[in-house]
N, C-alpha and C. Protein backbone atom coordinates (compact mmCIF):
# COMPACT_ATOMS: atom_id res chain seq x y z
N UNK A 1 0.84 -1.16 0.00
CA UNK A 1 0.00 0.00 0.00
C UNK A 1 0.89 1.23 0.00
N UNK A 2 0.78 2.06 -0.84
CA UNK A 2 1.42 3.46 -0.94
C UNK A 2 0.45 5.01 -0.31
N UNK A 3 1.30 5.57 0.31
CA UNK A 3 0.51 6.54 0.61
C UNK A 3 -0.19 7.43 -0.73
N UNK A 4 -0.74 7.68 -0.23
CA UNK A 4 -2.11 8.76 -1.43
C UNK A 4 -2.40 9.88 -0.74
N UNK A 5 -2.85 11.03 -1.43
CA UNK A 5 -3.38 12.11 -1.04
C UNK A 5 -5.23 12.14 -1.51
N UNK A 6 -5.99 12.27 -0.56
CA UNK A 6 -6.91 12.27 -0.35
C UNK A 6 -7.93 12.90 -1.92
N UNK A 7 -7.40 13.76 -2.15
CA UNK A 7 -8.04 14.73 -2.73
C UNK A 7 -7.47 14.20 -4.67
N UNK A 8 -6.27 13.18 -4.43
CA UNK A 8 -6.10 12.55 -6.24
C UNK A 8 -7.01 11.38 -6.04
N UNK A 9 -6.89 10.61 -5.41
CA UNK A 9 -7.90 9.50 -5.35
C UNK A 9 -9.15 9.12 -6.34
N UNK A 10 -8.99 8.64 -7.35
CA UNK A 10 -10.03 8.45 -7.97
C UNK A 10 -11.09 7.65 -7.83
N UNK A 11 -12.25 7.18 -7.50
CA UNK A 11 -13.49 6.65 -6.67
C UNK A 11 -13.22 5.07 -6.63
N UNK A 12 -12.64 4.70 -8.23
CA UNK A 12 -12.35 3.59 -8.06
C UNK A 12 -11.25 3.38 -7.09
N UNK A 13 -10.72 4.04 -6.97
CA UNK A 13 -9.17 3.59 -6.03
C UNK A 13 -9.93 3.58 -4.88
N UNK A 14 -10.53 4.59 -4.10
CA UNK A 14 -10.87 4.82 -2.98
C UNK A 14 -11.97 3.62 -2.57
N UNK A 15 -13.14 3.01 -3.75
CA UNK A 15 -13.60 1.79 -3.10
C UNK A 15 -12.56 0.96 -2.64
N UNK A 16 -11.83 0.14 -3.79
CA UNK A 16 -10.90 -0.65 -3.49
C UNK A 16 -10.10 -0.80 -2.01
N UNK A 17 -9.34 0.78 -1.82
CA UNK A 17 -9.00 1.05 -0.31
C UNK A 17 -9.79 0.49 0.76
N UNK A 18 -11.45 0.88 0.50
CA UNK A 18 -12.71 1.15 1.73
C UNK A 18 -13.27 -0.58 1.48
N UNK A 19 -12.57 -1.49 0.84
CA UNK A 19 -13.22 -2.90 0.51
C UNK A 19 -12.31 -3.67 1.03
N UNK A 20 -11.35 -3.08 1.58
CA UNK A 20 -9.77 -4.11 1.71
C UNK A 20 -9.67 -3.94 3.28
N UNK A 21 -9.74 -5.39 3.72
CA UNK A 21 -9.45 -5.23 5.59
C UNK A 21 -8.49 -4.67 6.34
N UNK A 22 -7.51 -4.58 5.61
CA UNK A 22 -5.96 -3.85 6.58
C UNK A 22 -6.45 -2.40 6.21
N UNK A 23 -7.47 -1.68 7.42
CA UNK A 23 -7.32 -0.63 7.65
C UNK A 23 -6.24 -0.18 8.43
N UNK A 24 -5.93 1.52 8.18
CA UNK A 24 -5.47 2.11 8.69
C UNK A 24 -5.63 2.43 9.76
N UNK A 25 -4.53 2.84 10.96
CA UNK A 25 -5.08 2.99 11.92
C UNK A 25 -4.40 4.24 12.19
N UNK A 26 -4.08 4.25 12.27
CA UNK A 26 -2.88 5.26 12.93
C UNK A 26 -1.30 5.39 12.25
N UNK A 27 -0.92 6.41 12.03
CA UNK A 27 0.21 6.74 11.58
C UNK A 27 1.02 7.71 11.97
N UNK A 28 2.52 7.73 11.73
CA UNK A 28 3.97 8.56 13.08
C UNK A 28 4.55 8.82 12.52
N UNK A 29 5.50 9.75 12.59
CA UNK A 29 6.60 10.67 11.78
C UNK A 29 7.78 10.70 12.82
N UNK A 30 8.68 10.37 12.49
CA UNK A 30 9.55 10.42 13.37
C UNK A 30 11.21 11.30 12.92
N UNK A 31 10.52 11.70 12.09
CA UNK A 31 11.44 13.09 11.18
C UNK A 31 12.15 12.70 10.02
N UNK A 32 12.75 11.47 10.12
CA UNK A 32 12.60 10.16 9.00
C UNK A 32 12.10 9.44 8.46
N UNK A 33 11.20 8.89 9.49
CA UNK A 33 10.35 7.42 8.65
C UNK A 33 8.78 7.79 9.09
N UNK A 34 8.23 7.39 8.20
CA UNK A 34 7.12 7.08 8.53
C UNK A 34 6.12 6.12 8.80
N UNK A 35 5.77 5.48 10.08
CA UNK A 35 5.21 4.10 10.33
C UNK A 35 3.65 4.14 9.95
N UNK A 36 3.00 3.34 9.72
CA UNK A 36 1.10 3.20 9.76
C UNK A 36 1.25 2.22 9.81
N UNK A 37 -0.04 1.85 11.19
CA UNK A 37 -0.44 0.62 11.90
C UNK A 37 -1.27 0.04 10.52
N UNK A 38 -1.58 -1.15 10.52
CA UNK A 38 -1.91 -1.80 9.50
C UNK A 38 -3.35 -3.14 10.38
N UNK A 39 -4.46 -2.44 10.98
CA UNK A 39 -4.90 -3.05 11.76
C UNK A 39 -5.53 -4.27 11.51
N UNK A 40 -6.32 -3.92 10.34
CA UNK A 40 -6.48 -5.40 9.53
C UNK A 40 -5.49 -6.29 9.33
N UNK A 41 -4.50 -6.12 9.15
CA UNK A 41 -3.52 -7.06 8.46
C UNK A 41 -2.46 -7.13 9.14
N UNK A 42 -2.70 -7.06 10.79
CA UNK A 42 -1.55 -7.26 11.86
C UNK A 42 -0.36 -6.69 11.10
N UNK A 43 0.08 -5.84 11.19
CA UNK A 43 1.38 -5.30 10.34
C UNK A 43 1.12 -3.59 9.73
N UNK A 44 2.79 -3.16 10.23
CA UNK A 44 2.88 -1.96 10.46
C UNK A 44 4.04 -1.53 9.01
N UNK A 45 3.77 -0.75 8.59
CA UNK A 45 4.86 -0.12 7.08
C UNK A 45 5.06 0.92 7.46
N UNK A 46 6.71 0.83 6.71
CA UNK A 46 7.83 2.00 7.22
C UNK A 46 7.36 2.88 5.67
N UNK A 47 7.91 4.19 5.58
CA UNK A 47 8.21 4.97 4.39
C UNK A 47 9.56 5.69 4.68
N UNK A 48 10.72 6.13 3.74
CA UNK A 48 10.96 7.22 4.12
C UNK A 48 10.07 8.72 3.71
N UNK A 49 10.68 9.47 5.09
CA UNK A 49 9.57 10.51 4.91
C UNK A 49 9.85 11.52 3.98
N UNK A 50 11.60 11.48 3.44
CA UNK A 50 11.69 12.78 2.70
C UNK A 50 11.14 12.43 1.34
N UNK A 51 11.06 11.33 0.83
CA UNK A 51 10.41 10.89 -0.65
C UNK A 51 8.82 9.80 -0.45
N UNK A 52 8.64 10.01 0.80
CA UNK A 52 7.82 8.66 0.85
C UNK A 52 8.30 7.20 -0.04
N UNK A 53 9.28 6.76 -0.08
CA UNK A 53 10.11 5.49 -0.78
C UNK A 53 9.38 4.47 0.32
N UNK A 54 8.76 3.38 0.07
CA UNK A 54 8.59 2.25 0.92
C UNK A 54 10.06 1.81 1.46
N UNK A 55 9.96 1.42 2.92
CA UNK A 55 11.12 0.84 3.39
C UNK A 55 10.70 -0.44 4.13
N UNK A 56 8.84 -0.58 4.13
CA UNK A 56 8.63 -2.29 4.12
C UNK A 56 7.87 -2.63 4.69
N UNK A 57 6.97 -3.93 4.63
CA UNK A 57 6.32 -3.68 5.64
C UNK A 57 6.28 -5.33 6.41
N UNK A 58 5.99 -5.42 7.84
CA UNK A 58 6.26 -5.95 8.67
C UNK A 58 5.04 -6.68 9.60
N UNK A 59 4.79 -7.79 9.93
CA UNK A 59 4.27 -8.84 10.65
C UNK A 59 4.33 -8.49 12.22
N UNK A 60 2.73 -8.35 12.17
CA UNK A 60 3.44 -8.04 14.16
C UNK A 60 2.78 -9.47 14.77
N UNK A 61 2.28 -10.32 14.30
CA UNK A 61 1.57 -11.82 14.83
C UNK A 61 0.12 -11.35 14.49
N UNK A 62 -0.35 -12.73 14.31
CA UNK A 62 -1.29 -13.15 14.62
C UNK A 62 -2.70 -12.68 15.45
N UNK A 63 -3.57 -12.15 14.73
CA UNK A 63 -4.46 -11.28 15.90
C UNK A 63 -3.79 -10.24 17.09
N UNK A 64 -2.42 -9.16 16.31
CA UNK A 64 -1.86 -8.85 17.18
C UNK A 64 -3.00 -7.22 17.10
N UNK A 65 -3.75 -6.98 15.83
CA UNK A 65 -4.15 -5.84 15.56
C UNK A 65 -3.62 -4.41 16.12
N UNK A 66 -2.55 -4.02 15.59
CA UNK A 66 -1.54 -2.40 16.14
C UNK A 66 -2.49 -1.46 15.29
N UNK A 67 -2.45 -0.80 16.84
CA UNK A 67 -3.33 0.64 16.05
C UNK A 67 -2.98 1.56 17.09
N UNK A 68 -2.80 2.03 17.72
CA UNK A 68 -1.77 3.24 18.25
C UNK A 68 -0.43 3.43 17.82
N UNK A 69 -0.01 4.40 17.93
CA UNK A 69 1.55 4.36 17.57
C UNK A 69 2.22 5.80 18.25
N UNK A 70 2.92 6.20 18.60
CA UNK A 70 4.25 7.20 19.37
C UNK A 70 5.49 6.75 19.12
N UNK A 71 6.22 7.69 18.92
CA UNK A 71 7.62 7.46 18.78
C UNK A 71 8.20 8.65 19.59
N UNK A 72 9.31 7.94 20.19
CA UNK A 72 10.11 8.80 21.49
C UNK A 72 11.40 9.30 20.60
N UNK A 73 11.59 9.51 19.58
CA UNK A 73 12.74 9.50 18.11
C UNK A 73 13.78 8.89 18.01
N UNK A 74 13.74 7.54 18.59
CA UNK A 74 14.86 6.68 18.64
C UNK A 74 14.13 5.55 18.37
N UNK A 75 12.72 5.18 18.56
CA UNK A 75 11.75 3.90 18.49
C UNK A 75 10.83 4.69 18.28
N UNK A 76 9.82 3.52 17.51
CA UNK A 76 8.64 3.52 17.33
C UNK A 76 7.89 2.50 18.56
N UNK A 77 6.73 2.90 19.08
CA UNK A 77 5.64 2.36 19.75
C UNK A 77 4.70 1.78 19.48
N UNK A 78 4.08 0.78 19.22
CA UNK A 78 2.92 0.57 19.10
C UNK A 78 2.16 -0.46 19.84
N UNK A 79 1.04 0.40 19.99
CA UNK A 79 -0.19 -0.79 20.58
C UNK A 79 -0.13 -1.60 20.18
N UNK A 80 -0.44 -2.72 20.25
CA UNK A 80 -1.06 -4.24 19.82
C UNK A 80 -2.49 -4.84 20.40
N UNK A 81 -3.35 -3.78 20.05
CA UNK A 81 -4.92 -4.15 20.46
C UNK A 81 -5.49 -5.26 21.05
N UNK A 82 -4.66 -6.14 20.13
CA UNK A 82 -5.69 -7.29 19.86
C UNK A 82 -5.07 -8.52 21.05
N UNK A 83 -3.72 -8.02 21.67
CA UNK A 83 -3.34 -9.03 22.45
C UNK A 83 -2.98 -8.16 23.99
N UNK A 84 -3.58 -6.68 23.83
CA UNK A 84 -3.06 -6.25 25.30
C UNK A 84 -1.77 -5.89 25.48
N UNK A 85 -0.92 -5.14 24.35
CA UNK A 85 0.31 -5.18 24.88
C UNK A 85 1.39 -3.64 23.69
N UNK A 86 1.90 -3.12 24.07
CA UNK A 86 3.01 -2.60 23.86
C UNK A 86 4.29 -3.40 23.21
N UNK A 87 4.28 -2.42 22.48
CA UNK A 87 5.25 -3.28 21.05
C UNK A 87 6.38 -1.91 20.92
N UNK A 88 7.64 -2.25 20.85
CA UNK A 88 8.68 -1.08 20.47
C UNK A 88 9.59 -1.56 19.17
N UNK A 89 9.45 -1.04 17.87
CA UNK A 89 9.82 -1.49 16.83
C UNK A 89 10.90 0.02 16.60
């Protein structure tokens, strides 16, 4: 999934987005990267932030569902909803 700006989105794209379970949940800037929780699809994706370039995206388990996120600028934080717990990536 690549970031988009709201306002190019063409209707078809935007169903597709609003039909697909790995919603968004939450997303962090950490002056470099940029993380979004991936709540549907247990898994959180990096960008860099000066080009938005994907740098990947990542498995947090099994019904772990991450959807908060903070970063202290050395780590990223995230909730893990779905199992009760704090995650530092």
């Amino acid at each position: 999934m690549k970031p988009m700006l709201a306002e190019s989105a063409d209707p078809a794209q935007a169903e597709r987005l609003l039909d697909n379970d790995e919603w968004v949940a939450q997303q962090k800037v950490d002056g470099q990267r940029i993380l979004v929780t991936n709540s549907g699809g247990d898994s959180v994706s990096l960008w860099k932030a000066a080009d938005f370039s994907p740098l990947g995206s990542f498995g947090t388990g099994a019904g772990t569902s991450p959807f908060g996120a903070g970063s202290d600028g050395a780590s990223f934080w995230i909730t893990l909803s779905g199992v009760g717990k704090l995650a530092r990536f």
